[in-house]
C-alpha atoms as a PDB file:
ATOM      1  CA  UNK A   1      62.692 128.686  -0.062  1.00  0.00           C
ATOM      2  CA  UNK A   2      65.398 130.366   1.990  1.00  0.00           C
ATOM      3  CA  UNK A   3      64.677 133.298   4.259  1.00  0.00           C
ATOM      4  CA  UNK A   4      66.413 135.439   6.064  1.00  0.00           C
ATOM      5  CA  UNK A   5      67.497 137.157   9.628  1.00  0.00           C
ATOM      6  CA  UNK A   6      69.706 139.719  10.450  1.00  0.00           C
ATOM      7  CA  UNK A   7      71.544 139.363  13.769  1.00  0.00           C
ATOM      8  CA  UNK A   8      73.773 141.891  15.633  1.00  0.00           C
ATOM      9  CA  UNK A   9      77.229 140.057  16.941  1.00  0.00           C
ATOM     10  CA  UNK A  10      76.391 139.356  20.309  1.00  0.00           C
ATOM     11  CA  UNK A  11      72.548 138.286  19.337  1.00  0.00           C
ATOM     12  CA  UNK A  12      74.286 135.410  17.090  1.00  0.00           C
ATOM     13  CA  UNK A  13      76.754 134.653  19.963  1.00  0.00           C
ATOM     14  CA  UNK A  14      73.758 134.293  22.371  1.00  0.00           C
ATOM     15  CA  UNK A  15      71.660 132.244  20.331  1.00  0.00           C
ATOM     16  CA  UNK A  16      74.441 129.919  19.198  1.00  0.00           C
ATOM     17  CA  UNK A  17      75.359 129.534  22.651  1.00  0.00           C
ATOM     18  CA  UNK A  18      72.009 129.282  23.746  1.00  0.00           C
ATOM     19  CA  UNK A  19      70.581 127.036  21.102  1.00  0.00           C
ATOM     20  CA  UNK A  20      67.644 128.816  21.204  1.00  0.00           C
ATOM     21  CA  UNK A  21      66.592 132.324  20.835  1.00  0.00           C
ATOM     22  CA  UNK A  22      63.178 134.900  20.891  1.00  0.00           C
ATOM     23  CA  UNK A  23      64.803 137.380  19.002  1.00  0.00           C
ATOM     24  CA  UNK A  24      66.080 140.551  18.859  1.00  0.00           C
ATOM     25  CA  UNK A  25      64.323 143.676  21.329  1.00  0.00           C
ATOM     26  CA  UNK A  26      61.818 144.363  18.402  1.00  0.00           C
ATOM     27  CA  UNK A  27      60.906 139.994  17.928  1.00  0.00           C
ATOM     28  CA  UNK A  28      60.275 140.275  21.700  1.00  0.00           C
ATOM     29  CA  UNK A  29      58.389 143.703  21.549  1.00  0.00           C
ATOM     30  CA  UNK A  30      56.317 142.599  18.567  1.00  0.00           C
ATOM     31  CA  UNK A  31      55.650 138.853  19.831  1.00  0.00           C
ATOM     32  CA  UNK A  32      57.199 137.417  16.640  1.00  0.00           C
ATOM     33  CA  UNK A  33      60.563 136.882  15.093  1.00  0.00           C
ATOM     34  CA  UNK A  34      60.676 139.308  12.219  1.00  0.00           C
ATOM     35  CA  UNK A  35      62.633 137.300   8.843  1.00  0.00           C
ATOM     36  CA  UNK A  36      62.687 138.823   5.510  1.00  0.00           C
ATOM     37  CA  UNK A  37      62.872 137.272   1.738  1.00  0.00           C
ATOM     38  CA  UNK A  38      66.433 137.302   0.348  1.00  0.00           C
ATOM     39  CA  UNK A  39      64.837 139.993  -2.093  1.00  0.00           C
ATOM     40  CA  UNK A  40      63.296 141.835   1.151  1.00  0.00           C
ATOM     41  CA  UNK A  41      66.709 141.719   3.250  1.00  0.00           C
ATOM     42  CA  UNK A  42      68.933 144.516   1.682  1.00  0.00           C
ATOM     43  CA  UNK A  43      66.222 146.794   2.355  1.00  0.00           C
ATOM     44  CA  UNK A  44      65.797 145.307   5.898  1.00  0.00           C
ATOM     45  CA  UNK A  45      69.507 146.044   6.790  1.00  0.00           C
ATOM     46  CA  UNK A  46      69.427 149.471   5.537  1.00  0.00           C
ATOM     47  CA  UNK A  47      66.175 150.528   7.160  1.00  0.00           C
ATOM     48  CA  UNK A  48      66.785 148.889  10.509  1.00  0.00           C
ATOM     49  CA  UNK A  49      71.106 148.353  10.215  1.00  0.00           C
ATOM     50  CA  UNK A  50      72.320 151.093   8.522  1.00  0.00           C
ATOM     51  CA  UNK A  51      75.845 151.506   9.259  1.00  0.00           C
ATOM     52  CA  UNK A  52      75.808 148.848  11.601  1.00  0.00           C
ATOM     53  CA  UNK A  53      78.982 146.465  11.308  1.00  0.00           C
ATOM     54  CA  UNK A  54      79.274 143.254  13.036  1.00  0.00           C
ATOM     55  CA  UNK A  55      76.137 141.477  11.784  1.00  0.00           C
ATOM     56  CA  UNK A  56      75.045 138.057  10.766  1.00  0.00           C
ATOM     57  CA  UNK A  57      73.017 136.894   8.079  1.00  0.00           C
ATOM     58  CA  UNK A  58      70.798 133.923   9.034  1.00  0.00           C
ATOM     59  CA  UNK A  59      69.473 131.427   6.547  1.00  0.00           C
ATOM     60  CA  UNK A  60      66.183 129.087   7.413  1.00  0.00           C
ATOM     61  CA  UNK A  61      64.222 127.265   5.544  1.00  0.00           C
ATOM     62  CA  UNK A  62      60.798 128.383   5.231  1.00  0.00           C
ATOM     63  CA  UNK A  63      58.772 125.238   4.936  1.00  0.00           C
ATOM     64  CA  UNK A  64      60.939 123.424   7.543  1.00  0.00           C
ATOM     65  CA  UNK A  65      59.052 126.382   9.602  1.00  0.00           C
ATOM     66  CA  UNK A  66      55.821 124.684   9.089  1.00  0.00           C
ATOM     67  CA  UNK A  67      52.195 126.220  10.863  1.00  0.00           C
ATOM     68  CA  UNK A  68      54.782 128.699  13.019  1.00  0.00           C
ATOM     69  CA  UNK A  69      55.652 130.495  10.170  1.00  0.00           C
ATOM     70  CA  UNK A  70      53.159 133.782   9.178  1.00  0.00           C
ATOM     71  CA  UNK A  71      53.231 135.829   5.953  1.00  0.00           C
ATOM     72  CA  UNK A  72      51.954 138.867   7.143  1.00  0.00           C
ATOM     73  CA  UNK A  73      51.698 142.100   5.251  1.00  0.00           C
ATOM     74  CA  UNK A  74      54.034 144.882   6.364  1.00  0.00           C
ATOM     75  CA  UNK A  75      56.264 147.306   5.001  1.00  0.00           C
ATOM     76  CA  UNK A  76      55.042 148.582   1.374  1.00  0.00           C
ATOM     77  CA  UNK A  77      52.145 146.086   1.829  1.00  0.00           C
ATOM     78  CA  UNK A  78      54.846 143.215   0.663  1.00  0.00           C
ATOM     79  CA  UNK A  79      54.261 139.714   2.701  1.00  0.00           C
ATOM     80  CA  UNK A  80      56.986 139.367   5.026  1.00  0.00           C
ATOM     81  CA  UNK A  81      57.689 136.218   6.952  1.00  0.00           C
ATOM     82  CA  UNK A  82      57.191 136.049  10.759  1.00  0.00           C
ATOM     83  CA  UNK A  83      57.748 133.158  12.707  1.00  0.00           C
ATOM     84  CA  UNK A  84      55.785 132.952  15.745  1.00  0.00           C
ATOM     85  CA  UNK A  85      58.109 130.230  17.776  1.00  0.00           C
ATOM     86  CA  UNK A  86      61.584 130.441  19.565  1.00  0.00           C
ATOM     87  CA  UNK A  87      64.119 130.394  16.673  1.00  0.00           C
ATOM     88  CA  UNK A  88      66.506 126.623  17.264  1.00  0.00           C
ATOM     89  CA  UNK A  89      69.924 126.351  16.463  1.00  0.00           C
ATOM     90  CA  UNK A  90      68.458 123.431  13.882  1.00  0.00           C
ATOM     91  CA  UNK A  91      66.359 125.648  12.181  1.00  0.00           C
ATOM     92  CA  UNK A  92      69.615 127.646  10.677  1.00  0.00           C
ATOM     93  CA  UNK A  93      70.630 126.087   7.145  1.00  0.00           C
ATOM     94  CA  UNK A  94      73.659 128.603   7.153  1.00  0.00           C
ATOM     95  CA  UNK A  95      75.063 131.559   8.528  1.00  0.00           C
ATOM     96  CA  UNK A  96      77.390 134.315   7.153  1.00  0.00           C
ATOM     97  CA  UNK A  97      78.916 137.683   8.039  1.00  0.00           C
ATOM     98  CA  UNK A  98      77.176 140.191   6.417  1.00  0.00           C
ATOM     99  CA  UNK A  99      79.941 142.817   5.430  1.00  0.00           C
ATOM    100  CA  UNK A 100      79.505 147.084   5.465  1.00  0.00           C
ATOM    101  CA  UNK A 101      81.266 148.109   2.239  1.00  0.00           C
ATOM    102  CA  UNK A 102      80.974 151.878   1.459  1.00  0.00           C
ATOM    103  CA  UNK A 103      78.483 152.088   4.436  1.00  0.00           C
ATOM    104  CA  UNK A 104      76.259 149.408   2.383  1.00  0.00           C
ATOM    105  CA  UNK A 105      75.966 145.698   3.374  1.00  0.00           C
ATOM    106  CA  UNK A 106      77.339 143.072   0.899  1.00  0.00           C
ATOM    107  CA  UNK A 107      74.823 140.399   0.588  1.00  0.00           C
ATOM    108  CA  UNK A 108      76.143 137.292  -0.539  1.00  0.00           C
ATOM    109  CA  UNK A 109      76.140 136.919  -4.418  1.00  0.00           C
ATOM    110  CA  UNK A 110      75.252 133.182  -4.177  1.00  0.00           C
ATOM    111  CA  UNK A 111      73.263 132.819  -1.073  1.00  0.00           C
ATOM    112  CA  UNK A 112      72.388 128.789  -1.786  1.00  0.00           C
END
């Protein structure tokens, strides 16, 4: 299963230059790196991105995750993934710009 993260254009650039990355502020704050289900991520980028262009949409692979990966309840009481490691370059299965059409983002029709 594919899941997701939402990165800001300079958080991508970092990481990919990096190899490596903690997160964004609220991964660091909260100790984890918050992901969301490819059913869970529109609502993700308009709660915490709206009207935010320049973003990335991350793809890992969930089991590839192994013990580091949580499913935690959070918002609504829905499971959310949270992956309690550094996020590797490795880990990423793709990447893709995540568009603001009509101040909504455009989530790829076929993420696979």
């Amino acid at each position: 299963m594919l899941i997701y993260k939402i990165f800001r254009a300079a958080e991508w650039l970092a990481f990919r230059t990096a190899g490596v990355t903690s997160g964004a502020p609220i991964d660091l704050q909260d100790g984890y790196i918050h992901l969301s289900t490819p059913a869970q991520a529109p609502e993700t980028a308009s709660k915490y991105f709206a009207g935010l262009a320049d973003l990335m949409l991350i793809a890992l692979d969930a089991d590839a995750a192994g013990d580091a990966l949580k499913w935690e309840v959070s918002r609504g009481g829905d499971l959310f993934p949270h992956l309690y490691r550094d996020m590797r370059l490795a880990d990423v299965v793709w990447s893709r710009p995540l568009p603001l059409s009509d101040g909504h983002h455009v989530f790829p029709d076929d993420p696979a």
